[in-house]
Protein backbone atom coordinates (compact mmCIF):
# COMPACT_ATOMS: atom_id res chain seq x y z
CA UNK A 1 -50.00 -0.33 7.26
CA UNK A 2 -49.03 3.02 8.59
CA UNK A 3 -46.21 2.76 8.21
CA UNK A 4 -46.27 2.05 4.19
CA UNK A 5 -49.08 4.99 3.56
CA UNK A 6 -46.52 7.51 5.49
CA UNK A 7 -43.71 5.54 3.05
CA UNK A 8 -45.39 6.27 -0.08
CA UNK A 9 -46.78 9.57 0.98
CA UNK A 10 -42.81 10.79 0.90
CA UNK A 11 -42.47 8.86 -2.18
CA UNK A 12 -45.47 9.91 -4.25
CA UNK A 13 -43.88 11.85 -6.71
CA UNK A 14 -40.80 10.14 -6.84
CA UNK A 15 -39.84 8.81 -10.36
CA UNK A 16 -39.07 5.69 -9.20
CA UNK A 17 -42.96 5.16 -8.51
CA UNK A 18 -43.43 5.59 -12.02
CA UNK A 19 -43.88 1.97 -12.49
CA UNK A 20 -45.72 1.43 -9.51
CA UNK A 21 -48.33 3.85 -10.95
CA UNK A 22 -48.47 2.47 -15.01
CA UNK A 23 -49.40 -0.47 -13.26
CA UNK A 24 -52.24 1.09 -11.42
CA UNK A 25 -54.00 2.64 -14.17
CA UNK A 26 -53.44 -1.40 -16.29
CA UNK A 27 -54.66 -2.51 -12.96
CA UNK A 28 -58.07 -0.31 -12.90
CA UNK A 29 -58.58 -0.68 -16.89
CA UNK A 30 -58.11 -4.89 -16.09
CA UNK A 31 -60.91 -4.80 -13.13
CA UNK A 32 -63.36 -2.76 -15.79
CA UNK A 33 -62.42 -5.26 -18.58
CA UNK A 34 -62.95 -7.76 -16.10
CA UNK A 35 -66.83 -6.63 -14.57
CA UNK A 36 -67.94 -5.94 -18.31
CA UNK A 37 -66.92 -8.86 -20.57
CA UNK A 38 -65.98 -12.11 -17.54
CA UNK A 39 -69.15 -13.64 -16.12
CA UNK A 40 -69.82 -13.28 -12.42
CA UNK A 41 -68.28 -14.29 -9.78
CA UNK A 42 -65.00 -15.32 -11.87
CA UNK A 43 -64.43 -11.34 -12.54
CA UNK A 44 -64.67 -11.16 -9.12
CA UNK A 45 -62.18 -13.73 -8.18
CA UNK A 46 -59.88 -12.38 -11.16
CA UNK A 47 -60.28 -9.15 -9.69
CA UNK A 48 -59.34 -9.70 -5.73
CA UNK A 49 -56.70 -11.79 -7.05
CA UNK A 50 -55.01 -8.68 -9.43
CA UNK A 51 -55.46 -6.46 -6.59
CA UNK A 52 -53.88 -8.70 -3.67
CA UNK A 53 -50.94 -9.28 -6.58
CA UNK A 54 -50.84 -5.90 -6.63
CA UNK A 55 -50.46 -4.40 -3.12
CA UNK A 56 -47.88 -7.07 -2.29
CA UNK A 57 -45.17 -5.75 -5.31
CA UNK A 58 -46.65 -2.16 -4.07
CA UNK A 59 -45.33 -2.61 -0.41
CA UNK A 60 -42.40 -4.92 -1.96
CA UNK A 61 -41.34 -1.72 -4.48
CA UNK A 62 -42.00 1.36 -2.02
CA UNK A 63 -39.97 -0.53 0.81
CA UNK A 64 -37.45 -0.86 -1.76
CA UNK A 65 -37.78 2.78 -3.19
CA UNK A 66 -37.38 3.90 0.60
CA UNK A 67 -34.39 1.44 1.23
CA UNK A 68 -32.51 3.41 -2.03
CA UNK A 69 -33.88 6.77 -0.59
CA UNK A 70 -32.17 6.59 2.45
CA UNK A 71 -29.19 5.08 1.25
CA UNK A 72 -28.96 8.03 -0.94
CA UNK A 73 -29.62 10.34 2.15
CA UNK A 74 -26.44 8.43 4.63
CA UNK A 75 -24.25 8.61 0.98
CA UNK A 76 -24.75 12.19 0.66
CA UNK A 77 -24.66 12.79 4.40
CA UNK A 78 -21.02 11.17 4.05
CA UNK A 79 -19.77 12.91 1.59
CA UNK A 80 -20.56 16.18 3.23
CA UNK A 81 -18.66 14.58 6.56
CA UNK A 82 -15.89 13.39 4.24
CA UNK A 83 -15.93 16.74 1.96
CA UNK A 84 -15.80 19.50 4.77
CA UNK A 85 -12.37 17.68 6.34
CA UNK A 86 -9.22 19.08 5.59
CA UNK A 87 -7.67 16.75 5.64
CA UNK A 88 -7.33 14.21 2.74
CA UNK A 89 -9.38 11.34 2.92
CA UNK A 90 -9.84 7.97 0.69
CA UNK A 91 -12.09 4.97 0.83
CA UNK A 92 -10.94 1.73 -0.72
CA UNK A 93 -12.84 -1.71 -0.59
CA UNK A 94 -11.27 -5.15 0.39
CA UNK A 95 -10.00 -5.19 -3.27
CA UNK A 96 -8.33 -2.07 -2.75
CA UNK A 97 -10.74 -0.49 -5.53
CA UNK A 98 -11.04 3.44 -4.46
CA UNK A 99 -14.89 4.33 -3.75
CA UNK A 100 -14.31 7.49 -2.50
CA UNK A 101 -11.93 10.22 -2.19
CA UNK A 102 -12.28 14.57 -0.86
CA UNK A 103 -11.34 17.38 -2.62
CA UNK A 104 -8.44 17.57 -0.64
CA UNK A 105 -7.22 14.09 -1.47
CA UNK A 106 -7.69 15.20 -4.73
CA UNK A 107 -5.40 18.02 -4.66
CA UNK A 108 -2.89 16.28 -2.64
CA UNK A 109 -2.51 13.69 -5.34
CA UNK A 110 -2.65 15.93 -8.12
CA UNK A 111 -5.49 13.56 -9.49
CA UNK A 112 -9.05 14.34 -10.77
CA UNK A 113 -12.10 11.94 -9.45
CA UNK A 114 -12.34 10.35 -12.48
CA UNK A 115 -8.62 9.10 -12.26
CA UNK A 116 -8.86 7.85 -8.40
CA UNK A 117 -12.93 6.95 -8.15
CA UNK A 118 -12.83 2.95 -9.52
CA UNK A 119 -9.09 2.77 -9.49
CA UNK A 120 -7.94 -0.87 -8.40
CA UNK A 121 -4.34 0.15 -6.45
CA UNK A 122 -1.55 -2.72 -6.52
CA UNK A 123 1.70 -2.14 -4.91
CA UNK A 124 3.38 -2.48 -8.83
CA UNK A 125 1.91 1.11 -8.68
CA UNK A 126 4.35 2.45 -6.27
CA UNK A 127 6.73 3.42 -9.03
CA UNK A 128 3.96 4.76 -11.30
CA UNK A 129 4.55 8.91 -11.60
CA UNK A 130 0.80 9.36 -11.42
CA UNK A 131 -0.58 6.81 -8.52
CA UNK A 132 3.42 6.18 -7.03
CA UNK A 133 2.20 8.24 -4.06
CA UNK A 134 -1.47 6.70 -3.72
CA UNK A 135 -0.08 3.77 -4.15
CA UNK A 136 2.35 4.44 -1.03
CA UNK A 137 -0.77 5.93 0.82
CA UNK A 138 -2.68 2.09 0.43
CA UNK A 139 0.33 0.31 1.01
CA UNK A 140 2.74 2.47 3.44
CA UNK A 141 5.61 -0.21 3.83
CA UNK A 142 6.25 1.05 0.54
CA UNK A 143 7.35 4.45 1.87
CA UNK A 144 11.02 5.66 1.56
CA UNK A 145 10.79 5.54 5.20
CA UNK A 146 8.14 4.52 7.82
CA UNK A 147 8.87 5.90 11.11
CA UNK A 148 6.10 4.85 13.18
CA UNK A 149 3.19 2.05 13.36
CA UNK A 150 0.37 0.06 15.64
CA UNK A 151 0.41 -3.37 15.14
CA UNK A 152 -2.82 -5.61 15.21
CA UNK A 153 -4.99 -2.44 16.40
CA UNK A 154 -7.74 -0.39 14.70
CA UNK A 155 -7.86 2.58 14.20
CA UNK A 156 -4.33 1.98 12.59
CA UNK A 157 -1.55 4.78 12.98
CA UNK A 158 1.55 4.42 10.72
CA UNK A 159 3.82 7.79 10.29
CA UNK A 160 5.57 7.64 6.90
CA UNK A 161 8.30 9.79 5.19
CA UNK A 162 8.18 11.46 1.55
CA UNK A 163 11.50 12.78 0.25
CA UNK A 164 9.57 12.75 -3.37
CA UNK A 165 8.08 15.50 -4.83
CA UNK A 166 8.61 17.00 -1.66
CA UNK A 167 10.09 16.44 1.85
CA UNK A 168 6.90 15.52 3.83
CA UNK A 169 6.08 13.99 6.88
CA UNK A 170 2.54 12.05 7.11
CA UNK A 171 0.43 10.45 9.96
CA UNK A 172 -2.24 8.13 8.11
CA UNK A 173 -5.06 6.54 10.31
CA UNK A 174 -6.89 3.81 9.15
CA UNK A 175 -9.94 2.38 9.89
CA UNK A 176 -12.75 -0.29 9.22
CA UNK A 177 -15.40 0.27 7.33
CA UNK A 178 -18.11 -2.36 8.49
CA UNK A 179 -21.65 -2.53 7.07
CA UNK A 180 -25.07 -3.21 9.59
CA UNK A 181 -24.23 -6.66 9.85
CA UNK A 182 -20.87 -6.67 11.10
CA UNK A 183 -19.59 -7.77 7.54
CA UNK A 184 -15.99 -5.65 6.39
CA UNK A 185 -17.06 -3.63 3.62
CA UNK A 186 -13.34 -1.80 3.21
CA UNK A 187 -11.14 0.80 4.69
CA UNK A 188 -11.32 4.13 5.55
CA UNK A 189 -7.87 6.27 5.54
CA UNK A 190 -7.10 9.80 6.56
CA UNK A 191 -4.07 11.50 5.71
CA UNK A 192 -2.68 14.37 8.10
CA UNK A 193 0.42 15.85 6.95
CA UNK A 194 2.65 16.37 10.06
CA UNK A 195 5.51 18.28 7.89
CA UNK A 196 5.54 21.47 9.79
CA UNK A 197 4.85 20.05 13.28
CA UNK A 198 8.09 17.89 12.55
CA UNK A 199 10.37 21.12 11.35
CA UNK A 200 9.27 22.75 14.58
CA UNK A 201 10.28 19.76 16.87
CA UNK A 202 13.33 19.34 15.25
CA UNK A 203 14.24 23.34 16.02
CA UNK A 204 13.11 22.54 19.68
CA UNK A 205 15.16 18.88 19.36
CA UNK A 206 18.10 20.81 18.08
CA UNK A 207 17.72 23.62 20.97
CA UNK A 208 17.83 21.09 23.90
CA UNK A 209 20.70 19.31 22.64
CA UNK A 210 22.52 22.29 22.11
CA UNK A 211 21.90 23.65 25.68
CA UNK A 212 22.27 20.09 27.31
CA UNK A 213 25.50 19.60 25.58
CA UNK A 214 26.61 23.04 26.94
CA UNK A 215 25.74 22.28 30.52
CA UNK A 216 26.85 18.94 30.60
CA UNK A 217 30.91 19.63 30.31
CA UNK A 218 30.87 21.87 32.64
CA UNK A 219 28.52 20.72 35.38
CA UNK A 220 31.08 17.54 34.64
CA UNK A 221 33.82 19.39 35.74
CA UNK A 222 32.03 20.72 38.85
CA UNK A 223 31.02 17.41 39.69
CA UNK A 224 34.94 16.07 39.26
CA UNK A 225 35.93 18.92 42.01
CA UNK A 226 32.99 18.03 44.10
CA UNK A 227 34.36 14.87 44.28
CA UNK A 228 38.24 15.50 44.62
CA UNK A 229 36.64 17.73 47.57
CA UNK A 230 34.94 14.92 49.22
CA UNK A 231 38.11 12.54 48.82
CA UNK A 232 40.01 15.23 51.57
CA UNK A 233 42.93 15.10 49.08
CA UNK A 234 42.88 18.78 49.27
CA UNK A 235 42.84 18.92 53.21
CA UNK A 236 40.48 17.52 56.01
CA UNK A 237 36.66 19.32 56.10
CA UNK A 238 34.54 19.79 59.50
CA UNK A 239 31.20 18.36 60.13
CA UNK A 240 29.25 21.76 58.46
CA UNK A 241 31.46 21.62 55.37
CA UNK A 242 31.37 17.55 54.66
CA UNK A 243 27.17 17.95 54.87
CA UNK A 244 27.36 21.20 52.43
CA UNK A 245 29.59 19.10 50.53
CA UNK A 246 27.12 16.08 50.44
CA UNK A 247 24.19 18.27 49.60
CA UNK A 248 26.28 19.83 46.47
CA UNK A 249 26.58 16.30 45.25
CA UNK A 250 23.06 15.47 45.23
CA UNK A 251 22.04 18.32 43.85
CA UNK A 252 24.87 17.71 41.38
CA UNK A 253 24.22 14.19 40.34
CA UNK A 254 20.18 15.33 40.13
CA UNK A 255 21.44 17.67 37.77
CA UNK A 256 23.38 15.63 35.85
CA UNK A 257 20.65 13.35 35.08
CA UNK A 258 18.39 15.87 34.01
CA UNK A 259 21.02 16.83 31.24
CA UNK A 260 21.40 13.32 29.93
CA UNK A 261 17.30 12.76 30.57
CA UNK A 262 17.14 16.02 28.18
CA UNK A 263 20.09 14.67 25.70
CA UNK A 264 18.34 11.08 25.45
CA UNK A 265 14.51 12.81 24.45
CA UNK A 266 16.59 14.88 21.69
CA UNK A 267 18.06 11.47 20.73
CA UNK A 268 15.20 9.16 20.69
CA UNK A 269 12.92 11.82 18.59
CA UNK A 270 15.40 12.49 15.84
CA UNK A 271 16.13 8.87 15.54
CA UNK A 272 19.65 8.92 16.99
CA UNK A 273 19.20 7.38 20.20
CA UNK A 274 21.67 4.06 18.77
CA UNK A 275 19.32 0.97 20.00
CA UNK A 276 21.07 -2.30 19.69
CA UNK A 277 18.97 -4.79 20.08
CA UNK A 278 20.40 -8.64 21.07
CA UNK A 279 18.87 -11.62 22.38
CA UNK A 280 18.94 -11.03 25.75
CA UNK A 281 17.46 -12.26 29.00
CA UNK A 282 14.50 -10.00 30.47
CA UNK A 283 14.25 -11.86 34.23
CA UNK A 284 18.09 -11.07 34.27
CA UNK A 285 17.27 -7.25 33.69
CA UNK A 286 14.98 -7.27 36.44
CA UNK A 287 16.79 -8.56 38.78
CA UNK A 288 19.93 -6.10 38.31
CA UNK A 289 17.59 -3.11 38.49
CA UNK A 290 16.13 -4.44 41.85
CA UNK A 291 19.98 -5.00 42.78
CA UNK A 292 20.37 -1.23 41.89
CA UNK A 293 17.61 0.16 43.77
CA UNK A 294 17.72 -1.96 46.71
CA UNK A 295 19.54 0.27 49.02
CA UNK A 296 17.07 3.30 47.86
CA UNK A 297 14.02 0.92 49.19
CA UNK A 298 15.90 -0.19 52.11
CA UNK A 299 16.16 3.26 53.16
CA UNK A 300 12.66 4.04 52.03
CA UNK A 301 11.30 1.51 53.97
CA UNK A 302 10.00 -0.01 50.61
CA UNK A 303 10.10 -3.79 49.79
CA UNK A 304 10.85 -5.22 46.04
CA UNK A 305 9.70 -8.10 45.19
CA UNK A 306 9.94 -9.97 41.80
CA UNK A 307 7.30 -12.49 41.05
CA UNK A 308 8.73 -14.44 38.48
CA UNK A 309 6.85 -16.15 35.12
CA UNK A 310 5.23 -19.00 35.70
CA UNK A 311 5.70 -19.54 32.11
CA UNK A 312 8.84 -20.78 30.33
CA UNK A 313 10.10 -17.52 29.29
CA UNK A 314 13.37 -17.52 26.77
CA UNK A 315 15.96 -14.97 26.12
CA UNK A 316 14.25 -13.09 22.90
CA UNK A 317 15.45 -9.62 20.96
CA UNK A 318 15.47 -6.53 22.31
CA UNK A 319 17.52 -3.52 23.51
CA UNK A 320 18.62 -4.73 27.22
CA UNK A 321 20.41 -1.12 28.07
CA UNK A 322 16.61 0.90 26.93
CA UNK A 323 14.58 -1.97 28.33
CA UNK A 324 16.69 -1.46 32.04
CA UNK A 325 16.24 2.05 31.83
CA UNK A 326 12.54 1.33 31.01
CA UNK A 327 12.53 -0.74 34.49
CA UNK A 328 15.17 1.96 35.77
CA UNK A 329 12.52 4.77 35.71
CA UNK A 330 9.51 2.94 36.86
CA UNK A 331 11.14 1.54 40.06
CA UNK A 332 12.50 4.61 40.65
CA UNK A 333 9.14 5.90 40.37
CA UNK A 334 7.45 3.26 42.47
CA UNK A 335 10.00 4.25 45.51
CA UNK A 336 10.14 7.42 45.49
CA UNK A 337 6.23 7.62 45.30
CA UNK A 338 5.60 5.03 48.05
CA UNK A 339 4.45 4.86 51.70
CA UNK A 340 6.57 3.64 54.29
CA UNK A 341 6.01 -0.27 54.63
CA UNK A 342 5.20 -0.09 51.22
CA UNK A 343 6.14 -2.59 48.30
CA UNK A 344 7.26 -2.73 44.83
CA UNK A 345 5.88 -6.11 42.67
CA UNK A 346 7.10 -6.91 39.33
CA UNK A 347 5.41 -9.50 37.52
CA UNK A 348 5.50 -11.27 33.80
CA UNK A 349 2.52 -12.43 31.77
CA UNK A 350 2.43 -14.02 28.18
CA UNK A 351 -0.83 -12.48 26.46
CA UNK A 352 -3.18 -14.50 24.97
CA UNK A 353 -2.72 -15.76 21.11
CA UNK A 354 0.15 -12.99 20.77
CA UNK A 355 3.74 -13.23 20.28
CA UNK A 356 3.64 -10.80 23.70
CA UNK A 357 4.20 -10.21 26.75
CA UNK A 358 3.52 -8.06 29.32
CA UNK A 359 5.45 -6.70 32.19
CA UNK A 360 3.84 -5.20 35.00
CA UNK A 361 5.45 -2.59 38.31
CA UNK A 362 2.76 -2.42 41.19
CA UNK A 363 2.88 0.04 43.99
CA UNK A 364 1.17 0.76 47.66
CA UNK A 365 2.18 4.22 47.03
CA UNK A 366 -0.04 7.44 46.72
CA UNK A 367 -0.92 6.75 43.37
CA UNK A 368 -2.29 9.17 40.65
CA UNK A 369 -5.03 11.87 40.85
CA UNK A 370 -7.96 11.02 37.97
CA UNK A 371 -6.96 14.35 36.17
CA UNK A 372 -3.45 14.11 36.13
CA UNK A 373 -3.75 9.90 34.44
CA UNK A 374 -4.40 11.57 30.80
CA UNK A 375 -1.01 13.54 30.83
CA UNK A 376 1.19 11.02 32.49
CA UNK A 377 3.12 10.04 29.45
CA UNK A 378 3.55 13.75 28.00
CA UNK A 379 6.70 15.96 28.18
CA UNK A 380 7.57 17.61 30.79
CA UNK A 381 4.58 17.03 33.13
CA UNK A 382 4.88 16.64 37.01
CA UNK A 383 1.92 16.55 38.75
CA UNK A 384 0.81 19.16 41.05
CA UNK A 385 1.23 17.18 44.02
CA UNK A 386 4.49 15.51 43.13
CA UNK A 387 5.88 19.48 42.77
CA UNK A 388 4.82 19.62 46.51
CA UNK A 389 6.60 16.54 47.85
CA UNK A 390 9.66 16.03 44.31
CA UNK A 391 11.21 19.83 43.45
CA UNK A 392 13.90 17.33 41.76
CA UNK A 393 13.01 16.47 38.08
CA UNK A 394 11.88 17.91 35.22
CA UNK A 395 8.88 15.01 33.92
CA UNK A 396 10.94 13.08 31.02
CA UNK A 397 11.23 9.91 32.49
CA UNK A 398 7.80 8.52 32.27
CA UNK A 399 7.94 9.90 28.11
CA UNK A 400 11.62 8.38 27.41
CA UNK A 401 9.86 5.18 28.71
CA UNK A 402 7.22 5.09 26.33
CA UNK A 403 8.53 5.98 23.40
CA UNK A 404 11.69 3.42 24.35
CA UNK A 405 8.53 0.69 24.20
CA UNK A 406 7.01 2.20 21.27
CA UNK A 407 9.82 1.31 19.30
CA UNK A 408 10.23 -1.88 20.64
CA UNK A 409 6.84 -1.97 18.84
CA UNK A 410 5.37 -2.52 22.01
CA UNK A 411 2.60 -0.38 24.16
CA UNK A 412 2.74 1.10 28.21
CA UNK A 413 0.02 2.16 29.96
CA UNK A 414 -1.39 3.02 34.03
CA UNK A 415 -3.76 2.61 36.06
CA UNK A 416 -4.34 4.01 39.34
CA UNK A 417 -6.01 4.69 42.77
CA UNK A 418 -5.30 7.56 44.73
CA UNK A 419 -3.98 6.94 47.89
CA UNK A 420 -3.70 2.96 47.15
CA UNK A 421 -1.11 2.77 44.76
CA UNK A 422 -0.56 2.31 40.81
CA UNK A 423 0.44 -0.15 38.40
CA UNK A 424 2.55 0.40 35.29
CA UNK A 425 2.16 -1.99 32.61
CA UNK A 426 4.15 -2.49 29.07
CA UNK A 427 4.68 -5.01 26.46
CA UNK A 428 7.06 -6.26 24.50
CA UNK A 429 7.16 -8.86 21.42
CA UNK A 430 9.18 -11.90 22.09
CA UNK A 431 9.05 -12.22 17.92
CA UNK A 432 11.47 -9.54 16.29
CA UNK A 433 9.57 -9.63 13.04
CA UNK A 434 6.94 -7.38 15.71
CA UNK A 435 9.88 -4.94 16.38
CA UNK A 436 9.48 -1.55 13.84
CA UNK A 437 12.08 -0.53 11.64
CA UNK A 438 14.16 2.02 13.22
């Protein structure tokens, strides 16, 4: 009863009471009518009765009056939220009929309200001149070009390219829109335009490329002479000179690898990194990386071992060179990184109702500090501690593996415990129709 006095107290002079009141004043005029011309106790009886009647569609209507009140309240509260982003933003229901759009989706479409708020979007629309772009927005497969996309994953992130009315570059997240009781009400989209972030990693691309291709010739030649050196072709070499000579070709090869590390990042952002992807078989991978790096864990003291699917796993489609350099970089990883006694496990699993797997490298190595797990993927990072034990390396490899997963339309991710090792997990979709247009 509180409760509905402290209700109608912040609705008294609301004009949607209006009603609620005519009715009072009928009500008082009937109970009058009633003790003047109706014999007692019948006016009495009519009277209770008209009053009970009464307070129920009272408490019914104020509840309801509050219900629209604070509707009206989250709605505007929203559209504040929704108005002071930059950013353009647009709501759509299941139907994809537009409910709500910024000012700065607005501009961006070079639309008024009126034209968007309503507004039932089909993909026919995509070649309309006034809703060809919203239309793209809704339904971004219809882009000239989509360059990037999560699959089965809210919030969605799809990056899409505009050559029409202007060379643009667009990230659009999407999410749910789900009411109190768990019911999908629509979607939610925002719209960040990535244009100039692009143009400046492209100048940075183009730099790296530039300079890698540069060093690469003639570090190649150095390494050729290194070698004809080693070979004694040009004369025998004492003790001191063969472990000089051996040192230069480490440091040589390390070299070397950071140039083609830095040549396949410039590749693999602009696009050009060539995959070719085959059916192929992914246990067969495995085990010619672990034939690679087994005399790098032999003389780390490291053991590999391959536990292989208990699952009847077929050949499917992917890229076999990126996937091996994929497992390339993670072993590596898990060696160098490792104790002494240590081991390396590799495992399969299928994932549950998914056309999945996932692949997973486990260490006993040193594993990762909780500060340094948010980075791990980034360009260019090396942990403090691995600068104290690795001057080698310039932190690409752990990046050129995920994005070589990403577009394999597939996900990597670590966890860790320092000083008890790490494990590095990916997948990969054994269904192509899962891999992203490159």
């Amino acid at each position: 009863m509180f409760k509905f006095f402290a209700k109608l107290k912040r609705h008294f002079f609301s004009s949607q009471l209006l009603l609620f009141w005519f009715f009072g004043g009928i009500l008082i005029g009937q109970i009058v009518f009633n003790f003047l011309w109706i014999d007692w106790p019948l006016n009495l009886i009519i009277s209770i009765g008209l009053f009970v009647f009464y307070l129920i569609m009272a408490v019914i209507l104020i509840e309801n009056v509050d219900k629209i009140y604070r509707l009206d309240v989250e709605r505007n509260q929203i559209n504040a939220i929704i108005s002071s982003i930059d950013d353009p933003v647009i709501s759509y229901t299941q139907n994809f009929e537009i409910v709500l759009a910024n000012e700065a989706m607005v501009k961006f479409l070079n639309l008024s309200k009126k034209d968007l708020i309503g507004k039932i979007v089909t993909p026919e629309l995509s070649n309309d001149v006034h809703y060809g772009t919203l239309a793209k927005l809704i339904f971004p497969s219809l882009a000239p070009v989509v360059m990037e996309r999560t699959i089965d994953s809210y919030p969605e992130k799809i990056k899409i390219k505009f050559f029409q009315p202007k060379e643009m570059v667009l990230e659009i997240v999407t999410t749910k829109v789900i009411d109190d009781k768990g019911h999908l009400y629509g979607f939610l989209r925002i719209v960040h335009d990535l244009t100039k972030e692009e143009v400046l990693r492209k100048i940075q691309s183009d730099f790296i490329t530039i300079v890698a291709h540069q060093l690469r010739t003639p570090m190649s030649g150095l390494a050729w002479i290194l070698e004809l050196l080693a070979k004694k072709d040009l004369g025998p070499l004492n003790p001191e000179q063969e472990q000089l000579l051996n040192d230069g070709q480490k440091a040589m090869q390390e070299s070397l690898k950071t140039v083609e590390d830095l040549l396949n990042v410039a590749q693999i952002e602009e696009g050009r990194f060539g995959f070719q992807f085959i059916v192929a078989d992914l246990e067969k991978i495995i085990e010619e990386t672990f034939i690679k790096f087994e005399p790098s864990a032999q003389k780390s003291s490291v053991k590999l071992i391959f536990h292989r699917p208990e699952f009847n796993l077929k050949p499917f489609v992917m890229d076999p060179l990126r996937i091996k350099l994929v497992l390339e970089i993670l072993v590596d990883n898990a060696i160098k990184y490792n104790v002494e006694n240590g081991e390396v496990r590799i495992k399969i699993d299928p994932i549950e109702n998914k056309p999945f797997i996932m692949i997973s490298i486990e260490d006993t190595g040193k594993g990762v500090s909780p500060e340094d797990m948010p980075r791990l993927f980034t360009k260019f990072f090396r942990s403090k501690q691995v600068l104290k034990e690795q001057t080698s390396g310039i932190g690409l490899g752990l990046y050129l593996a995920k994005n070589i997963i990403e577009r394999h339309g597939g996900k990597i991710s670590a966890r860790s415990v320092l000083g008890r090792g790490s494990i590095f997990t990916f997948t990969l979709p054994i269904d192509p129709d899962y891999i992203p247009a490159q």
